[in-house]
C-alpha atoms as a PDB file:
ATOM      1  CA  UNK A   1       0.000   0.000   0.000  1.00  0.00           C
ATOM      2  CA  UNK A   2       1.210   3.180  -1.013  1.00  0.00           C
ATOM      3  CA  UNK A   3       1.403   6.166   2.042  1.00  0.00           C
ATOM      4  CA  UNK A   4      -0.015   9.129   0.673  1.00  0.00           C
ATOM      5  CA  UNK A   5       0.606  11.606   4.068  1.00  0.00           C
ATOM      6  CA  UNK A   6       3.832  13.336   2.818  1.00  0.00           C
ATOM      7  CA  UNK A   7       2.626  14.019  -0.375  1.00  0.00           C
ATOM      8  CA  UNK A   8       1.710  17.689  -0.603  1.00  0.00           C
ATOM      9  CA  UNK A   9      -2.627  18.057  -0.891  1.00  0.00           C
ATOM     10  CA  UNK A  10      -3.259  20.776  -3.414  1.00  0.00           C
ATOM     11  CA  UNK A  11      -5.808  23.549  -2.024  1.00  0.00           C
ATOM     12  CA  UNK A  12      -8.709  24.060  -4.569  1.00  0.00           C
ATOM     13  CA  UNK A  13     -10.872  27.025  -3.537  1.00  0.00           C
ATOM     14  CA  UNK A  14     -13.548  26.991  -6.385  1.00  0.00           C
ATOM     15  CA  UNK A  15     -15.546  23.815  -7.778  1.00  0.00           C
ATOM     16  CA  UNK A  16     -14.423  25.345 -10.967  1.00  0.00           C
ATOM     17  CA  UNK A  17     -10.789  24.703 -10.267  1.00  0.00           C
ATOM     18  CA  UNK A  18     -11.428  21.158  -8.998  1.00  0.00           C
ATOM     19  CA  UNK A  19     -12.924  20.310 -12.366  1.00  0.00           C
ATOM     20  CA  UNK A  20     -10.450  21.718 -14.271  1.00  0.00           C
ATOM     21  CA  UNK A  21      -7.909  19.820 -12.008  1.00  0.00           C
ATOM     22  CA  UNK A  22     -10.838  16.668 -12.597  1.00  0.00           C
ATOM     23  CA  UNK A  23     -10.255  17.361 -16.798  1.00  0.00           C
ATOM     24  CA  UNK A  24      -6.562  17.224 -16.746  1.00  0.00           C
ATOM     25  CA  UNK A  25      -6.364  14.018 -14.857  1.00  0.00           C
ATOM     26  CA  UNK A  26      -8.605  12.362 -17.441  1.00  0.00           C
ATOM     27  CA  UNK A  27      -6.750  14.087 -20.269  1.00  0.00           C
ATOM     28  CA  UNK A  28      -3.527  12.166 -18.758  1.00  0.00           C
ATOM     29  CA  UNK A  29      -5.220   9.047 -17.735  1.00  0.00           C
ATOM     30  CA  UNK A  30      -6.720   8.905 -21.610  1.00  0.00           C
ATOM     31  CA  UNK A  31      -3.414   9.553 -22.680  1.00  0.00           C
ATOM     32  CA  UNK A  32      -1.941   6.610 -20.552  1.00  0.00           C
ATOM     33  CA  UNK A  33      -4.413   4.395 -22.336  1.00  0.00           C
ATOM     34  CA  UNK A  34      -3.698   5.804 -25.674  1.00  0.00           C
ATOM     35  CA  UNK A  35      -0.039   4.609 -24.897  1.00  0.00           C
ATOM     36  CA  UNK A  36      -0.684   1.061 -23.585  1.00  0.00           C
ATOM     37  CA  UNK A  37      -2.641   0.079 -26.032  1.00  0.00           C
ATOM     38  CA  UNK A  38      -0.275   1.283 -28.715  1.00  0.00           C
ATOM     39  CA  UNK A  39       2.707  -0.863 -26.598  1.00  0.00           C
ATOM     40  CA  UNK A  40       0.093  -3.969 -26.562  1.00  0.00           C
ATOM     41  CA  UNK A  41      -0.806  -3.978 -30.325  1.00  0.00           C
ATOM     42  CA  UNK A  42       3.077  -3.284 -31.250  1.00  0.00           C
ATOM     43  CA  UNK A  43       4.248  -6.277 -28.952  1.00  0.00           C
ATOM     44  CA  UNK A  44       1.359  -8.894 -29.389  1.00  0.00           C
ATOM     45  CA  UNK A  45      -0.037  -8.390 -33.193  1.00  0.00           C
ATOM     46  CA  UNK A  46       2.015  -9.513 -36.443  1.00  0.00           C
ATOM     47  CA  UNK A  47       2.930  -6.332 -38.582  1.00  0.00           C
ATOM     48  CA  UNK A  48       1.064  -6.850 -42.145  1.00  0.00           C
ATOM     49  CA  UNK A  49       3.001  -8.256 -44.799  1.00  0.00           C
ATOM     50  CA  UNK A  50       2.818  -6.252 -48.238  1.00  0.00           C
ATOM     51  CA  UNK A  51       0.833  -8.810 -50.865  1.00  0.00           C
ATOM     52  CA  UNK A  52       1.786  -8.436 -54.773  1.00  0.00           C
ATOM     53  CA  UNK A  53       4.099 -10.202 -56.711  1.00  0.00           C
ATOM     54  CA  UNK A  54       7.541 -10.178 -53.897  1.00  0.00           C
ATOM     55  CA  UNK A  55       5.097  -9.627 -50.818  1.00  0.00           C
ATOM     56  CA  UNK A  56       4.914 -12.369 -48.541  1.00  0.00           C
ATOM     57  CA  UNK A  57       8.337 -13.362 -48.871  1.00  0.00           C
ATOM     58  CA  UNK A  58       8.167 -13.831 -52.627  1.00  0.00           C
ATOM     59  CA  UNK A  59       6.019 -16.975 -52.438  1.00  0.00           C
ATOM     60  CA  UNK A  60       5.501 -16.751 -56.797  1.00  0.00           C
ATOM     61  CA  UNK A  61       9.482 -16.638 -57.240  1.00  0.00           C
ATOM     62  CA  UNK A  62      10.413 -19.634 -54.622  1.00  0.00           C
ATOM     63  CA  UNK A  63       7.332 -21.979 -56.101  1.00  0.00           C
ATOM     64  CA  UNK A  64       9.034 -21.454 -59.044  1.00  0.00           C
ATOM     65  CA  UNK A  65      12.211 -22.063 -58.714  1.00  0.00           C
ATOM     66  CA  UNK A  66      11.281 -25.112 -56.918  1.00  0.00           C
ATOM     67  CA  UNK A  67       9.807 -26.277 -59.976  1.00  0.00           C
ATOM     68  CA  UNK A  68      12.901 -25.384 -62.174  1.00  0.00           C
ATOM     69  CA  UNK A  69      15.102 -27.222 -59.008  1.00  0.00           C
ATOM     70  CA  UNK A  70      12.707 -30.174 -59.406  1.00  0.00           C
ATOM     71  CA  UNK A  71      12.984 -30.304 -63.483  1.00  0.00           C
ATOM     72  CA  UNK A  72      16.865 -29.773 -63.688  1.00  0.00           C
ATOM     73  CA  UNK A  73      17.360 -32.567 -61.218  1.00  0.00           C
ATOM     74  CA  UNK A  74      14.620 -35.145 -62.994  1.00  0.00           C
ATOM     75  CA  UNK A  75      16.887 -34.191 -66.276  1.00  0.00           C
ATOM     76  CA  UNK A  76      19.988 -34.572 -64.538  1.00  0.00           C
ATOM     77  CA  UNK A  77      18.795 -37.746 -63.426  1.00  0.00           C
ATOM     78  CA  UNK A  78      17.052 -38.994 -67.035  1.00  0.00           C
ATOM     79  CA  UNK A  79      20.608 -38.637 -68.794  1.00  0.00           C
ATOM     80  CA  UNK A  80      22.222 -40.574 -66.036  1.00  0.00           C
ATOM     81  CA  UNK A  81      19.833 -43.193 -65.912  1.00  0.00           C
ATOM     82  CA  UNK A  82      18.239 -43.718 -69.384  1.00  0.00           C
ATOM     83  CA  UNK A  83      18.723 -46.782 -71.004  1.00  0.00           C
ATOM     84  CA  UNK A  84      22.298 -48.121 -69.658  1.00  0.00           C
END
């Protein structure tokens, strides 16, 4: 528990001052939750990935060189292999 008795109590002597004193502690308090929920969304959501041709990691260019891997090895093998 926190001890709040040498902490200095500010004097209000008008309601009006009290709510002004009320509006900037919500103005910070919003603020505080503006902040934490930035923090949150930066540390627990995956940043979007551009989409197109090279978004994604460039999923169009390694399929297909995959497929040219895959041919130049079934050729490779063909000529080794083909009627001995």
């Amino acid at each position: 528990m926190i001890n709040n008795q040498n902490l200095p109590s500010p004097q209000y002597s008008s309601l009006e001052e009290l709510r002004q004193r009320k509006e900037e502690l919500r103005g910070m308090i919003n603020a505080d939750q503006q902040r934490a929920a930035t923090l949150w969304k930066e540390l627990f959501h995956k940043p979007s990935q551009p989409t197109g041709f090279l978004g994604g990691g460039g999923q169009i260019v390694k399929t297909s060189m995959g497929i040219i891997d895959g041919m130049i090895l079934g050729w490779k093998l063909w000529r080794k292999f083909k009627g001995r």
